[in-house]
PDB file of N, CA and C in Angstrom:
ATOM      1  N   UNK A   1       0.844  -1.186   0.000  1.00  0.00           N
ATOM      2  CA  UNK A   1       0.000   0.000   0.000  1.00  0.00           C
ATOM      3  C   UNK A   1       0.886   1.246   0.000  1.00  0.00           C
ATOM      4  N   UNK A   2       0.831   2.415  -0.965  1.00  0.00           N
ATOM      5  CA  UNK A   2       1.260   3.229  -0.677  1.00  0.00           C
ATOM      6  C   UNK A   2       0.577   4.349   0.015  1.00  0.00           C
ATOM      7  N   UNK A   3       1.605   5.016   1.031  1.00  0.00           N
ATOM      8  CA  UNK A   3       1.643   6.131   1.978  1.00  0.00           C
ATOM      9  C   UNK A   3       1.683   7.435   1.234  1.00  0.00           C
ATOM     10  N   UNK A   4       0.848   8.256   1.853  1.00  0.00           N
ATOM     11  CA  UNK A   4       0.830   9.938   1.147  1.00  0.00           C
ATOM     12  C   UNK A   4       2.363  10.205   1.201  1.00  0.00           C
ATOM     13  N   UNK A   5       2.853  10.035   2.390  1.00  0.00           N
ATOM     14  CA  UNK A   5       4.160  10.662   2.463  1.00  0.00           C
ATOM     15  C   UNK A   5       5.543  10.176   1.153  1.00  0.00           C
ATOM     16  N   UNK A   6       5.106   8.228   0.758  1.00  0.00           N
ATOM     17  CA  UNK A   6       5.909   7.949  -0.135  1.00  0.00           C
ATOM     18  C   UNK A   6       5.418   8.763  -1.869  1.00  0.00           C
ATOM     19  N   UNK A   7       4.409   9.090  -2.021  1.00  0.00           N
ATOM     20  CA  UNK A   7       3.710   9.838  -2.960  1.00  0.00           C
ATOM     21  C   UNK A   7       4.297  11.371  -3.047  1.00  0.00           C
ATOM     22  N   UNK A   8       4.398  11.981  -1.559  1.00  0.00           N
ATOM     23  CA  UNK A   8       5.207  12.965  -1.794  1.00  0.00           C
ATOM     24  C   UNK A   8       6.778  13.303  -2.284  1.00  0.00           C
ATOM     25  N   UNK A   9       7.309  11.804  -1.617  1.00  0.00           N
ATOM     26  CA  UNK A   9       8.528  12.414  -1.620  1.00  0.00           C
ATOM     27  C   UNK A   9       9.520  10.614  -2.182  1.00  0.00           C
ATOM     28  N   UNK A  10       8.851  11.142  -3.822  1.00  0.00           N
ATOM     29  CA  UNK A  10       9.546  10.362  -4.039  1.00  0.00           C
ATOM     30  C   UNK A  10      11.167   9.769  -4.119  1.00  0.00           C
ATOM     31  N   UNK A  11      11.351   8.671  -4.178  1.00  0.00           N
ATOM     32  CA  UNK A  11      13.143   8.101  -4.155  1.00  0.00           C
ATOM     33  C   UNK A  11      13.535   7.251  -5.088  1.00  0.00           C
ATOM     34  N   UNK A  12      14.817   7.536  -5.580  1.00  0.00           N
ATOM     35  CA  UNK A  12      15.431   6.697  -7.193  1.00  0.00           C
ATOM     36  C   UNK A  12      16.277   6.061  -6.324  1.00  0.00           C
ATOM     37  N   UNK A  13      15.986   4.820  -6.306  1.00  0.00           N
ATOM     38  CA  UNK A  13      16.974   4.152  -6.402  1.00  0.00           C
ATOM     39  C   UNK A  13      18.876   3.586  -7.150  1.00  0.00           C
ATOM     40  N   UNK A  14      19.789   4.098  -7.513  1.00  0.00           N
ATOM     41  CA  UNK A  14      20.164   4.209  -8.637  1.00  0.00           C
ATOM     42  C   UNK A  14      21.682   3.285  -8.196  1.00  0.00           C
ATOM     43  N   UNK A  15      21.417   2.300  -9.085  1.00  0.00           N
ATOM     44  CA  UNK A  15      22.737   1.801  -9.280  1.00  0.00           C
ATOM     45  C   UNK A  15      23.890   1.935 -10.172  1.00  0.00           C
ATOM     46  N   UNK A  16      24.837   2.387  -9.744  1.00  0.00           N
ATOM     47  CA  UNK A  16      25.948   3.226 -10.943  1.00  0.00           C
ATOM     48  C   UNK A  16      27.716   3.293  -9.974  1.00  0.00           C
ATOM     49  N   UNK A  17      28.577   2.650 -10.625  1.00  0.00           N
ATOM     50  CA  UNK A  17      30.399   2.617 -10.932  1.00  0.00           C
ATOM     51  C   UNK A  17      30.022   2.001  -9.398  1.00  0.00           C
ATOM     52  N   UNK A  18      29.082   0.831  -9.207  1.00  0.00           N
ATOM     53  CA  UNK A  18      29.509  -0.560  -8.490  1.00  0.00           C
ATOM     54  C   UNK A  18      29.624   0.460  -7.022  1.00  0.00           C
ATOM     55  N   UNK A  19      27.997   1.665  -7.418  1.00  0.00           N
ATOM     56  CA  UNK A  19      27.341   1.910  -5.780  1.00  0.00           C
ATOM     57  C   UNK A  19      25.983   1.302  -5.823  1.00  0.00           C
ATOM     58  N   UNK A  20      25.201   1.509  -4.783  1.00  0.00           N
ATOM     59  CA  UNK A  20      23.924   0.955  -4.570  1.00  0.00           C
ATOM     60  C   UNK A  20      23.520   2.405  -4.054  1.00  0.00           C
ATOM     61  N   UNK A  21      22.341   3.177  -4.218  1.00  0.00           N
ATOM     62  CA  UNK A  21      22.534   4.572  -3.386  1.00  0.00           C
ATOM     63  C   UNK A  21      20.716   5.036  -3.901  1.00  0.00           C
ATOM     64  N   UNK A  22      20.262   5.851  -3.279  1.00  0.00           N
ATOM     65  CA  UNK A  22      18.944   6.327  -2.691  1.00  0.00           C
ATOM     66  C   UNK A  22      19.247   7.625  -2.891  1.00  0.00           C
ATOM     67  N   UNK A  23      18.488   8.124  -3.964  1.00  0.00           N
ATOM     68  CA  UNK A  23      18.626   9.798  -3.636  1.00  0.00           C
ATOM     69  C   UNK A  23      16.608   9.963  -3.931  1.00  0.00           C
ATOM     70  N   UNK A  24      16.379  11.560  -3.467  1.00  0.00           N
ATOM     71  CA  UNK A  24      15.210  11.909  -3.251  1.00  0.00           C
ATOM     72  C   UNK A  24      15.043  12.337  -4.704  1.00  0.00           C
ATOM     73  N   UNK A  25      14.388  12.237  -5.932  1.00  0.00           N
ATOM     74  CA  UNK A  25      14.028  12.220  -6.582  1.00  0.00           C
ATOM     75  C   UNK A  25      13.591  13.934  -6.898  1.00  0.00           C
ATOM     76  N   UNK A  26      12.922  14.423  -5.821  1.00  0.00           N
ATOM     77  CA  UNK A  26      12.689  16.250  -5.947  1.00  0.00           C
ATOM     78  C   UNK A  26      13.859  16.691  -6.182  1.00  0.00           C
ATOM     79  N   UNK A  27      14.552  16.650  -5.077  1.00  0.00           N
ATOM     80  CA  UNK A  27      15.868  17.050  -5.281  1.00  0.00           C
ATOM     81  C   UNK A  27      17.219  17.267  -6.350  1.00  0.00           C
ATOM     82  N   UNK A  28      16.434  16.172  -7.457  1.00  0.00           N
ATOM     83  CA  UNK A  28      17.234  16.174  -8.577  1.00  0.00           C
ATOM     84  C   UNK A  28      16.018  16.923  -9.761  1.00  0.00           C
ATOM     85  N   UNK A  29      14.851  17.028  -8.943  1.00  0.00           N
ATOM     86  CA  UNK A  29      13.563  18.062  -9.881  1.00  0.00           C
ATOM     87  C   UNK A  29      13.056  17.148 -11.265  1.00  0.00           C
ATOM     88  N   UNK A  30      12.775  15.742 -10.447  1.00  0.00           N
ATOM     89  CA  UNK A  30      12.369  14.429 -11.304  1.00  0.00           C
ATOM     90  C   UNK A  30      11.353  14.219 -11.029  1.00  0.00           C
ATOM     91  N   UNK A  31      10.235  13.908 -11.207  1.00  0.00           N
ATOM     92  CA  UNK A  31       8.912  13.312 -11.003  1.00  0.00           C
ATOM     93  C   UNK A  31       8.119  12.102 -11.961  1.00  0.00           C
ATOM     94  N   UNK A  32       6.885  11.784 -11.472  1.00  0.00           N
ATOM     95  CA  UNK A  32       6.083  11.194 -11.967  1.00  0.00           C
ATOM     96  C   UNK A  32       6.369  11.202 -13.588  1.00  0.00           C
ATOM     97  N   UNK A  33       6.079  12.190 -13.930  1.00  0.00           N
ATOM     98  CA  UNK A  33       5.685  12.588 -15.010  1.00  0.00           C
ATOM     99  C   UNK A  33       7.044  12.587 -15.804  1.00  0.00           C
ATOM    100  N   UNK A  34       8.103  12.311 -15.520  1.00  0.00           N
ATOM    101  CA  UNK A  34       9.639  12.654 -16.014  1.00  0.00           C
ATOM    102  C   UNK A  34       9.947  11.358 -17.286  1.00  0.00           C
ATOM    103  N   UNK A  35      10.564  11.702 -18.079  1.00  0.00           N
ATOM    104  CA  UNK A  35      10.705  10.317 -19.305  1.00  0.00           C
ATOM    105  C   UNK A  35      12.024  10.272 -18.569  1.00  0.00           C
ATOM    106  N   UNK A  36      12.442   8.515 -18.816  1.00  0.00           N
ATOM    107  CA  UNK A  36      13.145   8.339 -19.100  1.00  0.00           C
ATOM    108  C   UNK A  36      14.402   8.849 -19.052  1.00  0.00           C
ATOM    109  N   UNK A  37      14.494   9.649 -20.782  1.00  0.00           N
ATOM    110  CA  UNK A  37      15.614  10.518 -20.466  1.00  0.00           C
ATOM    111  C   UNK A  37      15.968  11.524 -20.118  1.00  0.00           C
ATOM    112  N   UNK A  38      14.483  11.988 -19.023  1.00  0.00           N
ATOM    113  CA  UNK A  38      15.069  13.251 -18.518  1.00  0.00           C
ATOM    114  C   UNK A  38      15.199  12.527 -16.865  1.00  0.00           C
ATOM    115  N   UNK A  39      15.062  11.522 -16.720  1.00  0.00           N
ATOM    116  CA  UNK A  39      15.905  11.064 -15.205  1.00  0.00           C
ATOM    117  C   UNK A  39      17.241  10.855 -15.241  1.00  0.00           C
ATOM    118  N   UNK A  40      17.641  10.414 -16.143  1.00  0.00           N
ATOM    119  CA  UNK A  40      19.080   9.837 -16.871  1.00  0.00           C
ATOM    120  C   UNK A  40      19.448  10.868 -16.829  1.00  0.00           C
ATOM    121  N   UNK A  41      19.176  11.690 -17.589  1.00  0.00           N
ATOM    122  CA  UNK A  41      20.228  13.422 -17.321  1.00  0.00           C
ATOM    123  C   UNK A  41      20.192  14.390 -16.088  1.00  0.00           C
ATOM    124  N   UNK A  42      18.995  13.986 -15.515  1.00  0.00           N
ATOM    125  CA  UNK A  42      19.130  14.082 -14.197  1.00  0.00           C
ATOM    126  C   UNK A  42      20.470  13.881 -13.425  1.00  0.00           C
ATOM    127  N   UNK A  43      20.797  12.338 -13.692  1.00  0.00           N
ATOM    128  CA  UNK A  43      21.242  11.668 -12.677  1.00  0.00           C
ATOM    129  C   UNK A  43      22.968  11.257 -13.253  1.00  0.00           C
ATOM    130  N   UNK A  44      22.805  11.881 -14.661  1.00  0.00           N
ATOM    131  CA  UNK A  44      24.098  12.340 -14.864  1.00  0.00           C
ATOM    132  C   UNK A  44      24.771  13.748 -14.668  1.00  0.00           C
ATOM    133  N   UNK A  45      24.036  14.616 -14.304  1.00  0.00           N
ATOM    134  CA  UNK A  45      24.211  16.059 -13.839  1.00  0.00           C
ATOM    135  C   UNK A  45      24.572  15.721 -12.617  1.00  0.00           C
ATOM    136  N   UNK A  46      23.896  14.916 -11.600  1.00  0.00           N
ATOM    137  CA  UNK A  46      24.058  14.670  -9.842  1.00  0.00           C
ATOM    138  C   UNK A  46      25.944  14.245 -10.277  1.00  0.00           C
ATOM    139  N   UNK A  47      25.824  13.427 -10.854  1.00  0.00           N
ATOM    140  CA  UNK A  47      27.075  12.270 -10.559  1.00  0.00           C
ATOM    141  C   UNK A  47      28.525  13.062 -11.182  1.00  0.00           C
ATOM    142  N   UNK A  48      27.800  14.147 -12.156  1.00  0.00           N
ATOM    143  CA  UNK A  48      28.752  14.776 -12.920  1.00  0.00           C
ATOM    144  C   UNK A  48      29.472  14.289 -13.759  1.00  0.00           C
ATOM    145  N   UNK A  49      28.681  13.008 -14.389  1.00  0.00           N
ATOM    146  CA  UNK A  49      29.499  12.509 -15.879  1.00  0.00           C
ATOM    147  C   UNK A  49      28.635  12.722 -17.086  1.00  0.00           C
ATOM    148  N   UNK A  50      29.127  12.408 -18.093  1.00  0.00           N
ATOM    149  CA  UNK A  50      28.134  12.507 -19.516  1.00  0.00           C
ATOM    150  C   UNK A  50      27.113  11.382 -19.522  1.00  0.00           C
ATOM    151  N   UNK A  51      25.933  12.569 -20.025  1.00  0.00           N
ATOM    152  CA  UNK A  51      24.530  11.676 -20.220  1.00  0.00           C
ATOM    153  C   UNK A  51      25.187   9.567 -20.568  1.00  0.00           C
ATOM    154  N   UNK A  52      25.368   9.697 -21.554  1.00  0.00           N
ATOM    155  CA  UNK A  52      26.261   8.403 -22.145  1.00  0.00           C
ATOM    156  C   UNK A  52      26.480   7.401 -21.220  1.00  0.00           C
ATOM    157  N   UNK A  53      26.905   7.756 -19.779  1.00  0.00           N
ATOM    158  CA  UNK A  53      27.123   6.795 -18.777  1.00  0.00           C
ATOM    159  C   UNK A  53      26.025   5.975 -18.198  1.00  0.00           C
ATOM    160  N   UNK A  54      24.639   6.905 -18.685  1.00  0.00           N
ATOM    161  CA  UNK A  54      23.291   6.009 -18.253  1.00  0.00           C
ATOM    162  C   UNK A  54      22.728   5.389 -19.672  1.00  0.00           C
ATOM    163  N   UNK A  55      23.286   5.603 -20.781  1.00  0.00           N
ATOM    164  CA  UNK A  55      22.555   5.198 -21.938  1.00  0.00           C
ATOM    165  C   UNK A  55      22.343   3.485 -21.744  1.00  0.00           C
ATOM    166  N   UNK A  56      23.165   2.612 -21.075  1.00  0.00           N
ATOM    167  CA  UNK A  56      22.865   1.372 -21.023  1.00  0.00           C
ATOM    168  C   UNK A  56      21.710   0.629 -19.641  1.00  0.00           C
ATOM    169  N   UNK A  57      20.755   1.833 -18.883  1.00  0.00           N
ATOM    170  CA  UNK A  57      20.932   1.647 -17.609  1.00  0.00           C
ATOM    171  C   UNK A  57      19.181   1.956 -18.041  1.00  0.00           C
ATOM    172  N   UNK A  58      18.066   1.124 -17.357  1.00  0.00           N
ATOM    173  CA  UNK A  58      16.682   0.935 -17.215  1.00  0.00           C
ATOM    174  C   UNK A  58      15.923   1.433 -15.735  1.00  0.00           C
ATOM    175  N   UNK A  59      15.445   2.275 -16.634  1.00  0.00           N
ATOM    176  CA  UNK A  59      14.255   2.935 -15.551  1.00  0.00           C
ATOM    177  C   UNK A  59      13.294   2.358 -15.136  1.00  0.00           C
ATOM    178  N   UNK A  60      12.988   1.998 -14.283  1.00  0.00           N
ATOM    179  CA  UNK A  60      12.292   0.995 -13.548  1.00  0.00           C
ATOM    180  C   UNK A  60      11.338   2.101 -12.464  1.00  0.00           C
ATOM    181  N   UNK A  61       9.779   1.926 -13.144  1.00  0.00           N
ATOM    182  CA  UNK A  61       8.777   2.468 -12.077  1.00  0.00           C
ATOM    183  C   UNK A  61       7.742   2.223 -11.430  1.00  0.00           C
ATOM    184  N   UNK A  62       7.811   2.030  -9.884  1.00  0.00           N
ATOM    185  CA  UNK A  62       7.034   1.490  -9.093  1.00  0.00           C
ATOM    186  C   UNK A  62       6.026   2.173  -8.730  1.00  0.00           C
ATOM    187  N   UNK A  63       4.961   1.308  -8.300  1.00  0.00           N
ATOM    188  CA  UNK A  63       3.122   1.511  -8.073  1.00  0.00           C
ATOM    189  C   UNK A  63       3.640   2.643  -7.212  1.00  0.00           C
ATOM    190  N   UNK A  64       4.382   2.802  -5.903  1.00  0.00           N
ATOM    191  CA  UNK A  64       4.688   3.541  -4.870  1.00  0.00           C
ATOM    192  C   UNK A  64       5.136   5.063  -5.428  1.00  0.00           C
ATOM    193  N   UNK A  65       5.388   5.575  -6.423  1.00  0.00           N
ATOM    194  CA  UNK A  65       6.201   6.629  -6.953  1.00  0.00           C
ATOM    195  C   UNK A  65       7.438   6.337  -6.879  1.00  0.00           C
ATOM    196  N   UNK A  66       8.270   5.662  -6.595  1.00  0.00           N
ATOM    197  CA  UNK A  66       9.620   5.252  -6.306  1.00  0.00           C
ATOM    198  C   UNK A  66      10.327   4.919  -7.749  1.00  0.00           C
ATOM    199  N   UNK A  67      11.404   5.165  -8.065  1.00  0.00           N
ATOM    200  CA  UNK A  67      12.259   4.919  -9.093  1.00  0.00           C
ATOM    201  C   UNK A  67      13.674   3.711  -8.820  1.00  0.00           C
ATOM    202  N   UNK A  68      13.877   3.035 -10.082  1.00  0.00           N
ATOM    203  CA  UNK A  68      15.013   1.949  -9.602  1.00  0.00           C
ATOM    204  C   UNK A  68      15.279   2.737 -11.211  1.00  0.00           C
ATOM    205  N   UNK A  69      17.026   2.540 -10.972  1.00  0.00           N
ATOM    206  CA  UNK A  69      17.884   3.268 -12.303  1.00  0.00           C
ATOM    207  C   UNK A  69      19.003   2.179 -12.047  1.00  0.00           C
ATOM    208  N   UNK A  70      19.000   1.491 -13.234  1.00  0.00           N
ATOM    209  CA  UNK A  70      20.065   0.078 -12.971  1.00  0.00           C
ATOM    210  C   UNK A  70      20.640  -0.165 -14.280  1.00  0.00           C
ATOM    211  N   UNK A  71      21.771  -0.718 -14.400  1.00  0.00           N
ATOM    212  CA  UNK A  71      22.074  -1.001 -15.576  1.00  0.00           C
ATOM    213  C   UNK A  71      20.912  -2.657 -16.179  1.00  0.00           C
ATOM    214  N   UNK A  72      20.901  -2.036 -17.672  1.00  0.00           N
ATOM    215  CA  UNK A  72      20.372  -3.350 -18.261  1.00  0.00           C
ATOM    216  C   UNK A  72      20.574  -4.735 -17.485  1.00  0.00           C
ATOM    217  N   UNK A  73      19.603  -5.535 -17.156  1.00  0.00           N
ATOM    218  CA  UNK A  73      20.196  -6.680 -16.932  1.00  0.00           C
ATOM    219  C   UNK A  73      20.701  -7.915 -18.533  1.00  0.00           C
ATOM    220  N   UNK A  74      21.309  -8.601 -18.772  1.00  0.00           N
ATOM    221  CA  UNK A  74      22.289  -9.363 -19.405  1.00  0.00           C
ATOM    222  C   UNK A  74      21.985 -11.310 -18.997  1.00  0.00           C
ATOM    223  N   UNK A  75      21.034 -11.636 -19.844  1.00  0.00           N
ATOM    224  CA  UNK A  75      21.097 -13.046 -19.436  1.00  0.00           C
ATOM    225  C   UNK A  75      21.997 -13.759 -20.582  1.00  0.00           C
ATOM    226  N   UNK A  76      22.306 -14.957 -20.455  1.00  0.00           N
ATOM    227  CA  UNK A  76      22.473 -16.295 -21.385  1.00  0.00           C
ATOM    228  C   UNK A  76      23.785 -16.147 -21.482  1.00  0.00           C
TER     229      UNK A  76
END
């Protein structure tokens, strides 16, 4: 079930250069409504590398407002 408070204040999950890390999603001025590649440039502005470093990496969005930013997963 989601909470008003997780609705407010949403969180990206983001995995990137072999961290695991939680940032608040406002804070990088990302929302609901955000594509894709404007989280990615988001979250290459935070980290301070070129867009390019997320081009291989899947946005993943949960019922909760919550964001997961991971690289592609790779089977076989």
């Amino acid at each position: 079930m989601t909470t008003v408070l997780e609705q407010l204040n949403p969180q990206i999950h983001v995995r990137f250069a072999g961290r695991s890390l939680r940032l608040n999603a406002g804070a990088l001025d990302i929302g609901s409504l955000s594509s894709d590649r404007e989280i990615k440039s988001a979250l290459a502005r935070h980290f301070g590398v070129g867009q390019a470093m997320f081009a291989s990496h899947v946005v993943e969005r949960h019922d909760n407002g919550h964001f997961t930013v991971r690289p592609e997963a790779v089977f076989g």
